[in-house]
Protein backbone atom coordinates (compact mmCIF):
# COMPACT_ATOMS: atom_id res chain seq x y z
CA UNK A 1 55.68 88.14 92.46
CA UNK A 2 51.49 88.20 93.13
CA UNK A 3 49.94 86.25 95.60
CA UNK A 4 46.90 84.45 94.12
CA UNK A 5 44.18 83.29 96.81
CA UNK A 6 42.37 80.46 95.92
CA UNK A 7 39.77 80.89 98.48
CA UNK A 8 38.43 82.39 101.66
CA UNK A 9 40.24 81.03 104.95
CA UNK A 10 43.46 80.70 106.31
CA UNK A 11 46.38 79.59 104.29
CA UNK A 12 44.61 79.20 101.15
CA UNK A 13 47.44 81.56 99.30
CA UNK A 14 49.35 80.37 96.67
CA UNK A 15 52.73 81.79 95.31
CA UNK A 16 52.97 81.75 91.65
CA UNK A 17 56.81 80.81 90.06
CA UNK A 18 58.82 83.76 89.86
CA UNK A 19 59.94 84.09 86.09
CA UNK A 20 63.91 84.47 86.18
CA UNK A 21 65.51 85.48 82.56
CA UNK A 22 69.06 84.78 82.43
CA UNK A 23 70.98 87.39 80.69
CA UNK A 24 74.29 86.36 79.24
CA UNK A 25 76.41 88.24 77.26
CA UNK A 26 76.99 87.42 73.29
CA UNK A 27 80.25 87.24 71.74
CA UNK A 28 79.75 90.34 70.45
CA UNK A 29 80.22 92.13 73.82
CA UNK A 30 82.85 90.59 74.82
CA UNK A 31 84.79 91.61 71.82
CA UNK A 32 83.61 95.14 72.24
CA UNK A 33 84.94 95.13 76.15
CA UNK A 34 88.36 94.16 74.74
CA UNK A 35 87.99 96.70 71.86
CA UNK A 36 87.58 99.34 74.83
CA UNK A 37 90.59 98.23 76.97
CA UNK A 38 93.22 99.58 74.27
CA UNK A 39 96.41 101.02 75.89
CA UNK A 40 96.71 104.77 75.69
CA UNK A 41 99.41 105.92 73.32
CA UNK A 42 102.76 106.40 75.12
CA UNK A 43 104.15 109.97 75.63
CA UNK A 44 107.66 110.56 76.41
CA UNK A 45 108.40 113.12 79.50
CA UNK A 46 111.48 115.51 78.17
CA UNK A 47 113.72 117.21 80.09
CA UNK A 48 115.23 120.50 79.07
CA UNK A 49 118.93 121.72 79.53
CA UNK A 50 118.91 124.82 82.27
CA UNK A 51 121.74 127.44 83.50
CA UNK A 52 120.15 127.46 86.78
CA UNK A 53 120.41 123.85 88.30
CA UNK A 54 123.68 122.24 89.24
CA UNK A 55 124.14 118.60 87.57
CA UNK A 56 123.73 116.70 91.19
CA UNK A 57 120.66 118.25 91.98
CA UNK A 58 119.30 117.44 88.55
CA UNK A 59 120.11 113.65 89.25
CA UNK A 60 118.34 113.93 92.87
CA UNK A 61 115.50 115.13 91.15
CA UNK A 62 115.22 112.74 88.96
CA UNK A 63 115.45 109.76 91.18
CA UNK A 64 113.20 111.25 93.38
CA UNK A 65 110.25 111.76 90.75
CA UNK A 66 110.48 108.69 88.27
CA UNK A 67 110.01 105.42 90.09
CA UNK A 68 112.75 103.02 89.27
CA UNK A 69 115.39 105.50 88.21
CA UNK A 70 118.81 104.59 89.03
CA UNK A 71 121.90 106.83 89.74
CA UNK A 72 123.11 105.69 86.58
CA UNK A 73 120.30 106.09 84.38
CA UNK A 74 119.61 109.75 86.05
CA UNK A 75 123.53 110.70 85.40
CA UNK A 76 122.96 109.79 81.96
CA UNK A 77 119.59 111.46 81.28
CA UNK A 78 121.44 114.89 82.96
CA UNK A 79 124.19 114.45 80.84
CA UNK A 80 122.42 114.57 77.70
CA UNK A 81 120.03 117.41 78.34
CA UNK A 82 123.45 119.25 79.16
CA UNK A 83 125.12 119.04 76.02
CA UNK A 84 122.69 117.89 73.66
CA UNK A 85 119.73 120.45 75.02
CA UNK A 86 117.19 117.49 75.47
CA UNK A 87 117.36 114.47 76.82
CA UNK A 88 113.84 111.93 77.04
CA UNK A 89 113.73 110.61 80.80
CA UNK A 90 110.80 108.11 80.60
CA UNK A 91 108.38 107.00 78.29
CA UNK A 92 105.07 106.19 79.96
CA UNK A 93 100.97 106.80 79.59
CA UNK A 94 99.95 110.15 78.81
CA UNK A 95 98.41 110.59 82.38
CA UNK A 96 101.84 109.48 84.00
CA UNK A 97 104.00 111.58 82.00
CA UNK A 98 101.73 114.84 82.98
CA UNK A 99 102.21 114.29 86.37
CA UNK A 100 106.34 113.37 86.09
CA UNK A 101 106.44 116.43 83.97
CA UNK A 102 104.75 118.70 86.64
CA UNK A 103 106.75 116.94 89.13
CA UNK A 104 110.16 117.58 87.35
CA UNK A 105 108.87 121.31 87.28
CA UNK A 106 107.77 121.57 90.50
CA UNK A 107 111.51 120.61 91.67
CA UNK A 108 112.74 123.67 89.23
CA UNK A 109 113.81 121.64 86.28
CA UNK A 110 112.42 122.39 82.87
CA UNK A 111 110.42 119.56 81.51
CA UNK A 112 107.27 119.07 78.66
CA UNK A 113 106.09 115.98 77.41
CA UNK A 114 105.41 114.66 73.85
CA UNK A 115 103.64 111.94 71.93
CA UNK A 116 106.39 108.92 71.57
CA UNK A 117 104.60 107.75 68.38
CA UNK A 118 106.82 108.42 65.43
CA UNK A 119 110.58 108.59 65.23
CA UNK A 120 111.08 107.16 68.95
């Protein structure tokens, strides 16, 4: 904004309008911001048969890392990775499944992750 004077003396200023452009965004951008919002492509956290672990500890483990995991559902998951070598204990975001995974290893249990897409 400029002041303008319009003469000598007091109070003879005048503002001039302040130009405001309004900026709104096409339909274009909007698609774009959806376009950007895609899910990342789900990764399933393994876990790997041991001779090390016992079975119960392998069930504490796994209710103590993976949120939601039920006695059940851990007893399960153990099972398999016992007598099939591998058993898939969540399927979750890439970012989430490194961090299980590290958990799972931290706690002495052998884990890696994968990409789910194909044959899940």
């Amino acid at each position: 904004m400029a002041l303008v004077s319009t003469g000598p003396g007091k109070g003879g200023g005048l503002l001039e309008k302040p130009v405001i452009e309004k900026v709104t965004p096409g339909r274009e951008s909007e698609f774009d911001l959806k376009k950007s919002r895609k899910t990342a492509p789900p990764y399933r956290v393994m876990l790997h048969n041991d001779d090390y672990n016992k079975r119960e500890y392998v069930v504490q483990v796994l209710m103590k890392v993976i949120p939601g995991m039920t006695v059940d559902n851990a007893v399960n998951i153990m099972q398999e990775a016992h007598y099939n070598g591998l058993s898939v204990v969540i399927i979750c975001a890439q970012a989430d499944a490194e961090d299980h995974c590290m958990q799972l290893r931290g706690n002495g249990l052998l884990s890696s992750i994968e990409p789910a897409s194909g044959g899940c």
